[in-house]
Protein backbone atom coordinates (compact mmCIF):
# COMPACT_ATOMS: atom_id res chain seq x y z
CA UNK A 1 0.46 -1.21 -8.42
CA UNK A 2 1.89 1.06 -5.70
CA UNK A 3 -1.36 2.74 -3.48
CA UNK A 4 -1.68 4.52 -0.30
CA UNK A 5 -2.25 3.42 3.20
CA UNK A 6 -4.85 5.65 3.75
CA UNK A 7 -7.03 4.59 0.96
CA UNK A 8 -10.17 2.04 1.21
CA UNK A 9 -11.17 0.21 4.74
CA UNK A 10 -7.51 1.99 5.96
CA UNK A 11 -8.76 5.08 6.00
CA UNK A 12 -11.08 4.87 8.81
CA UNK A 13 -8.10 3.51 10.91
CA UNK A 14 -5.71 7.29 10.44
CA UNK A 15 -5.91 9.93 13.19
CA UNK A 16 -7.67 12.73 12.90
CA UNK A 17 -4.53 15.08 11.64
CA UNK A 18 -3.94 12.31 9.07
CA UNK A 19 -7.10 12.25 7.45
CA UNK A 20 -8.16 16.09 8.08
CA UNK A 21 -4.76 17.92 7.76
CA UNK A 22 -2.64 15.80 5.60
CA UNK A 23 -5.34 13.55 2.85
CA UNK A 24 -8.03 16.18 2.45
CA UNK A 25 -6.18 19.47 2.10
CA UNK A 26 -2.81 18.24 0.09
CA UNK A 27 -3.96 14.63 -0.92
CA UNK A 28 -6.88 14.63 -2.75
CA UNK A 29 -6.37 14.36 -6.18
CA UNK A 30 -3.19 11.72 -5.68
CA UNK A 31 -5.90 9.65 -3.54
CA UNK A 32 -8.83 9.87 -6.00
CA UNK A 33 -6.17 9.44 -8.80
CA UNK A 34 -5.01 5.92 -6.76
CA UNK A 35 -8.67 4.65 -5.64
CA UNK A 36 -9.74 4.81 -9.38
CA UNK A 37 -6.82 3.09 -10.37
CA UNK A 38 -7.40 0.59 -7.86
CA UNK A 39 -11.00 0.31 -8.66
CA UNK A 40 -10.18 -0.40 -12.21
CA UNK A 41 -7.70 -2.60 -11.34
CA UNK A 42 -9.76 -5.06 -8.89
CA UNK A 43 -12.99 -5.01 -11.77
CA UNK A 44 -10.49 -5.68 -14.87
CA UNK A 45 -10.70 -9.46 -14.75
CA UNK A 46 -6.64 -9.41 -14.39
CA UNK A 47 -6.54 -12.63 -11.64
CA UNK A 48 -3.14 -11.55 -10.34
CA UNK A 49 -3.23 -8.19 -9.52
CA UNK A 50 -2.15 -6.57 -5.86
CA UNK A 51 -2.27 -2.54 -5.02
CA UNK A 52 0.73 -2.41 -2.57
CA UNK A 53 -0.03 0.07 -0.02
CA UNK A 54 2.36 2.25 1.49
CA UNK A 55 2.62 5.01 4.16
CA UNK A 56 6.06 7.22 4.15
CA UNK A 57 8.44 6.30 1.57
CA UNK A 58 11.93 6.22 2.74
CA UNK A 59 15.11 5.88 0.18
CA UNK A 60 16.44 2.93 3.52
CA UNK A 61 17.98 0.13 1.55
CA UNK A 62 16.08 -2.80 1.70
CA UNK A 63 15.50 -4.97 4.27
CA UNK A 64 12.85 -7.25 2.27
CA UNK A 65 13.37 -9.97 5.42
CA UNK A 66 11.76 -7.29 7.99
CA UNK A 67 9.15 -6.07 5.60
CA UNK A 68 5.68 -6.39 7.29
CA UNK A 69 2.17 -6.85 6.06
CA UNK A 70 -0.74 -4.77 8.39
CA UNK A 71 -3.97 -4.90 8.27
CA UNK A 72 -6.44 -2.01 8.03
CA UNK A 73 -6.58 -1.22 11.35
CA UNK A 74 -2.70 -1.23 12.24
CA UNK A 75 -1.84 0.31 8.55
CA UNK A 76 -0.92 4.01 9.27
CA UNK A 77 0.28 7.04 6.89
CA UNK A 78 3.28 7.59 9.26
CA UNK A 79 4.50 3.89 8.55
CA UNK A 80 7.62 4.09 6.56
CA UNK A 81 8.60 1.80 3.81
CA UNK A 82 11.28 2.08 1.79
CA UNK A 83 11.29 2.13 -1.85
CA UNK A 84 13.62 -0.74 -2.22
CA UNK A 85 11.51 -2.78 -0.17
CA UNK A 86 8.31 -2.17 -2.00
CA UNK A 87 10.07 -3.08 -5.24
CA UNK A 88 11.42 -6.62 -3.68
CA UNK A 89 7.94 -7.64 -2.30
CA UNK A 90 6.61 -6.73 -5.90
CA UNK A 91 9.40 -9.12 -7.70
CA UNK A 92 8.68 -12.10 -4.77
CA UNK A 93 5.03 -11.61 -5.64
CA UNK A 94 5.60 -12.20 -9.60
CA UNK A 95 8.32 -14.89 -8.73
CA UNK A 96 5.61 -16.92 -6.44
CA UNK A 97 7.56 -16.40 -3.10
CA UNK A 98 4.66 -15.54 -1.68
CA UNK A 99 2.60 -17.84 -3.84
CA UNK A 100 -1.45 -16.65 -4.02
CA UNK A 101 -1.38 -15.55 -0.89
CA UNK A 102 -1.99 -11.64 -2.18
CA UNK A 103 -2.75 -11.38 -5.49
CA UNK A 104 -6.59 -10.22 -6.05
CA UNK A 105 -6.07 -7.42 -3.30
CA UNK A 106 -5.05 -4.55 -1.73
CA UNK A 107 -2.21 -4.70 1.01
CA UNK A 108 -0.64 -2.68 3.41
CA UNK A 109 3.40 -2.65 3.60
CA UNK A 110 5.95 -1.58 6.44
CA UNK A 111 9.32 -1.87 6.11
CA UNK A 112 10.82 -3.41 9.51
């Protein structure tokens, strides 16, 4: 599933205009709406499942090679990743280029 940066052990890691002037007032509902379905995902008892997490989509073409995985504390909302790039990391994950390494979790995408 495609997620937010911003969402779950991320969010304590966005500035203060992230989390107080851009999540609170505009994203709300889109973040509740995303940490449910992330919720239900992770307690469905689907093994390979992954909520790709991404900050400022971007309509770049992809550059799946330069694509980078952060952690909570580097993810930010202001990260861009392009939409291409999100879909090629989701088709390496089914086709096992990245074999286990990600399924059963959330992660946090940057295009390069």
């Amino acid at each position: 599933m495609v997620s937010n940066i911003g969402l779950g052990e991320s969010r304590k890691h966005q500035n203060f205009f992230m989390k107080h002037l851009l999540l609170d007032p505009f994203m709300t509902e889109l973040c509740e709406d995303k940490r449910s379905s992330e919720t239900l995902l992770a307690e469905s008892g689907i093994e390979k499942w992954c909520a790709i997490r991404a900050g400022w989509l971007s309509d770049r073409k992809e550059k799946v090679e330069k694509v980078r995985f952060l952690d909570e504390k580097q993810a930010q909302l202001y990260h861009k990743v392009s939409r291409e790039d999100i879909a090629a990391v989701a088709l390496k994950m089914i086709e096992g280029d990245y074999s286990d390494e990600y399924w059963g979790k959330a992660v946090n995408l940057v295009s390069g």
